[in-house]
C-alpha atoms as a PDB file:
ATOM      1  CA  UNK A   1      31.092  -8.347  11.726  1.00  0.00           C
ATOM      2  CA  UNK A   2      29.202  -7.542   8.569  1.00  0.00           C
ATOM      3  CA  UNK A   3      26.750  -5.268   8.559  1.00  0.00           C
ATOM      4  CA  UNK A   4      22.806  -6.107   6.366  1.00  0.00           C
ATOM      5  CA  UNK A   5      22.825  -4.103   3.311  1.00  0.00           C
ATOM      6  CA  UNK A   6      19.591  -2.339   2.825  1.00  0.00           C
ATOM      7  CA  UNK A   7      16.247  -0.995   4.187  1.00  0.00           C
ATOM      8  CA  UNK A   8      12.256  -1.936   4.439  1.00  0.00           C
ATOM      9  CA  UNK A   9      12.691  -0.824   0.581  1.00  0.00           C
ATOM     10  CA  UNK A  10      15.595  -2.658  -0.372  1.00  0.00           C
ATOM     11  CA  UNK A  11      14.875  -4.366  -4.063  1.00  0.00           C
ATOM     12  CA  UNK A  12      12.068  -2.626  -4.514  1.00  0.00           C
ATOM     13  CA  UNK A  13      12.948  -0.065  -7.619  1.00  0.00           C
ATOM     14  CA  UNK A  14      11.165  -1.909 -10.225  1.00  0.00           C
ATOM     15  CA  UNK A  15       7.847  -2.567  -8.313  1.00  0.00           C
ATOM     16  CA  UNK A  16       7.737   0.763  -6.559  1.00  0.00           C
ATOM     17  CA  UNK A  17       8.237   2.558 -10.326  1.00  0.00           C
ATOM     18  CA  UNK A  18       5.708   5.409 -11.741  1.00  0.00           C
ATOM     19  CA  UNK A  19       5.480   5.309 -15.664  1.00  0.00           C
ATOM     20  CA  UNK A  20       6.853   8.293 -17.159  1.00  0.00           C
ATOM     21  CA  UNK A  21       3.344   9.532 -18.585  1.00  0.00           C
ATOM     22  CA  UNK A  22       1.784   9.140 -14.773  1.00  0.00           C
ATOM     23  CA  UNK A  23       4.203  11.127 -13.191  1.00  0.00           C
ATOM     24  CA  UNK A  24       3.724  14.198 -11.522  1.00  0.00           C
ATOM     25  CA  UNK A  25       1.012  15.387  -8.580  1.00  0.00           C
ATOM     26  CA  UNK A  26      -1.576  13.368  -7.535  1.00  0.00           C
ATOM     27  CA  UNK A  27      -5.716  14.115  -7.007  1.00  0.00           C
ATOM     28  CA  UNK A  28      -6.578  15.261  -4.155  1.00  0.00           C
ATOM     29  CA  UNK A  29      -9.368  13.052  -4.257  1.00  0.00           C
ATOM     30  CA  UNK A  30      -7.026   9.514  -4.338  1.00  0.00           C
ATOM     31  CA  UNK A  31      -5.419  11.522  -1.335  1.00  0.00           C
ATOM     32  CA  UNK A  32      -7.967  11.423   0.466  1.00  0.00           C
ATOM     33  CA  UNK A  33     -10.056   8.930  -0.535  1.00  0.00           C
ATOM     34  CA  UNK A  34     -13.131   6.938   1.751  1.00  0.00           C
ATOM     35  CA  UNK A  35     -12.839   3.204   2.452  1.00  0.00           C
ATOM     36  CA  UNK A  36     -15.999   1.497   4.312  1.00  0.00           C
ATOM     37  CA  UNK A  37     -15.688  -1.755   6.246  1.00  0.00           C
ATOM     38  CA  UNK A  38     -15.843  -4.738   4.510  1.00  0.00           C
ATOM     39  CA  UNK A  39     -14.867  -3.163   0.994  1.00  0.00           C
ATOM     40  CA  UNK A  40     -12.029  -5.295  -0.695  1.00  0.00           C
ATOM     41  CA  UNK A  41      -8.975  -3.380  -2.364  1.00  0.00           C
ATOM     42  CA  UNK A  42      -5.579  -3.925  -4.007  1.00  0.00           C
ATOM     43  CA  UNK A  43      -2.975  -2.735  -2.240  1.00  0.00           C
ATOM     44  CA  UNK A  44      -1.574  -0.086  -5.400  1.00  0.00           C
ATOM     45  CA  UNK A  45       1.690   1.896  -3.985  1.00  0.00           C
ATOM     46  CA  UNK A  46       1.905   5.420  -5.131  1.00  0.00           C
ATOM     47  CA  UNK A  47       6.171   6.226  -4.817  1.00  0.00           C
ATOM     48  CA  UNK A  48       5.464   9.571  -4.568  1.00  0.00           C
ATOM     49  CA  UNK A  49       4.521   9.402  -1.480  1.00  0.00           C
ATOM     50  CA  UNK A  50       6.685   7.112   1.342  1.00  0.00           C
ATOM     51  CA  UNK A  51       3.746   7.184   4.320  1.00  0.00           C
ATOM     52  CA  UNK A  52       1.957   4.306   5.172  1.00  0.00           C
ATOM     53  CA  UNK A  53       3.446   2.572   2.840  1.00  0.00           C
ATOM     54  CA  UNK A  54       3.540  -1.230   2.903  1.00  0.00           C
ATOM     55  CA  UNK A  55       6.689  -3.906   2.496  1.00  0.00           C
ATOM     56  CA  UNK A  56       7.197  -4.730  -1.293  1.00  0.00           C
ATOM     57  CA  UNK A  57       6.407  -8.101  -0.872  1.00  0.00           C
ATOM     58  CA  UNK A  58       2.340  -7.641  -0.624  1.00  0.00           C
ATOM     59  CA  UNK A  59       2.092  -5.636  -3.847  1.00  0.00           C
ATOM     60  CA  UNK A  60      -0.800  -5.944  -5.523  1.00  0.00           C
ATOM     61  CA  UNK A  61      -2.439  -8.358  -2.911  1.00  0.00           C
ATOM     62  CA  UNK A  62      -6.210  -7.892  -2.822  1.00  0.00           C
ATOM     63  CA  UNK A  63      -6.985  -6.894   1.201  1.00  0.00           C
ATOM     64  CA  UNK A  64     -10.253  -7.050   3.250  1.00  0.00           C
ATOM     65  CA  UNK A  65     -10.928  -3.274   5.054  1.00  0.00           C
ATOM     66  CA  UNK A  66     -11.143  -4.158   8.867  1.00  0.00           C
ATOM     67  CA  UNK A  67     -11.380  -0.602  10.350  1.00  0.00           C
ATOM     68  CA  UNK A  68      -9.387   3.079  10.655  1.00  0.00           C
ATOM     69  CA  UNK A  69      -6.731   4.078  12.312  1.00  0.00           C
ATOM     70  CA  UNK A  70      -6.121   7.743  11.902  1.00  0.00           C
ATOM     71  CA  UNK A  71      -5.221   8.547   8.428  1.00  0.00           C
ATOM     72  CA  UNK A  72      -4.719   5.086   7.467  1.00  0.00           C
ATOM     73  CA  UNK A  73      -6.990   1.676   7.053  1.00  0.00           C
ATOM     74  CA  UNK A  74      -6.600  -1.406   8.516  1.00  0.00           C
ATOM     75  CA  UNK A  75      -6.557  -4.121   6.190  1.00  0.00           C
ATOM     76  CA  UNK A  76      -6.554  -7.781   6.703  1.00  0.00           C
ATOM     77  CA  UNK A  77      -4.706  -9.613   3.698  1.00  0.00           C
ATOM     78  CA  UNK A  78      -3.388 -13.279   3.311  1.00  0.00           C
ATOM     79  CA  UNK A  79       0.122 -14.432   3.203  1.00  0.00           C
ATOM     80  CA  UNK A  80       0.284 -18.074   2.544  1.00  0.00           C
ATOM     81  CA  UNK A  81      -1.851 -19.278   4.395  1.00  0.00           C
ATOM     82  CA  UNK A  82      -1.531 -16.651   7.845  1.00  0.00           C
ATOM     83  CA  UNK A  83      -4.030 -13.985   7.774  1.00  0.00           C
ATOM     84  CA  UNK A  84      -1.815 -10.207   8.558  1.00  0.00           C
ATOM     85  CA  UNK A  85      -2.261  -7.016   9.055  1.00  0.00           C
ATOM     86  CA  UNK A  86      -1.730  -3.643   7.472  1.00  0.00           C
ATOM     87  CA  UNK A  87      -1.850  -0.459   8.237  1.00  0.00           C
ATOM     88  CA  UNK A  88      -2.314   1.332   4.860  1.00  0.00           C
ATOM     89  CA  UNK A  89      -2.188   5.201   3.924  1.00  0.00           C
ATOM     90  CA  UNK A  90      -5.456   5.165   1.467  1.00  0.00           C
ATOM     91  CA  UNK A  91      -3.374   6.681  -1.435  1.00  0.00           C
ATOM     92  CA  UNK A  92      -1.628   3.519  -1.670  1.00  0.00           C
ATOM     93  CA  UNK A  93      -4.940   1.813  -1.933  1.00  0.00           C
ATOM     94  CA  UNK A  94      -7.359   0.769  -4.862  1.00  0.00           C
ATOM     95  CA  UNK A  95     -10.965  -0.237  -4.807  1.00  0.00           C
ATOM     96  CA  UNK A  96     -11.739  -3.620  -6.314  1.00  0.00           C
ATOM     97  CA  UNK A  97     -14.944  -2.974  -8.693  1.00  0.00           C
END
C-alpha cells in the first residue's frame, strides 16, 4: 500500500514565504495584538511562527471575528459557499482598515 506524501503544509513554500528584507523577529505588539467582535481581518500567515496557524488554502481570505478562545480568535470565513471556522493565533492575523 502506498503511503500520502505530505503534511497540513504540504505545497505551501511559496505562499507561506517571508521576503528577504522582512525577515527576522517580529513586534511584540503584532504578537500580541487585540481583536474585538465583529472586526473583519485577512487571514496574513507569519512562517515564523507554526501556532495557530491555518491550512494554506484560506490565505488571504478576509474573516468575520466571532469570539476568543485562549490565545487565539475565532473567525468565521467563507469557503464557497459553506460558512467555516478558524481558530487563528492573532499574529497570523491582519486588520482590514
Amino acid at each position: 500500500m502506498v503511503k500520502r506524501k505530505g503534511g497540513p503544509r504540504a505545497g505551501s513554500r511559496r505562499v507561506f514565504k517571508k521576503h528577504f528584507r522582512k525577515k527576522g523577529k517580529i513586534s511584540l505588539s503584532r504578537y500580541f495584538a487585540q481583536f474585538k467582535e465583529g472586526e473583519k481581518a485577512v487571514l496574513n500567515a507569519e512562517p515564523a511562527i507554526q501556532n495557530g496557524i491555518y491550512h494554506a488554502k484560506f490565505h488571504g481570505l478576509i474573516g468575520t471575528i466571532i469570539g476568543q478562545s485562549g490565545e487565539s480568535y475565532k473567525i468565521k470565513i467563507r469557503d464557497g459557499r459553506k460558512e467555516k471556522t478558524l481558530y487563528v493565533h492573532p499574529v497570523h492575523l491582519k486588520k482590514v482598515a
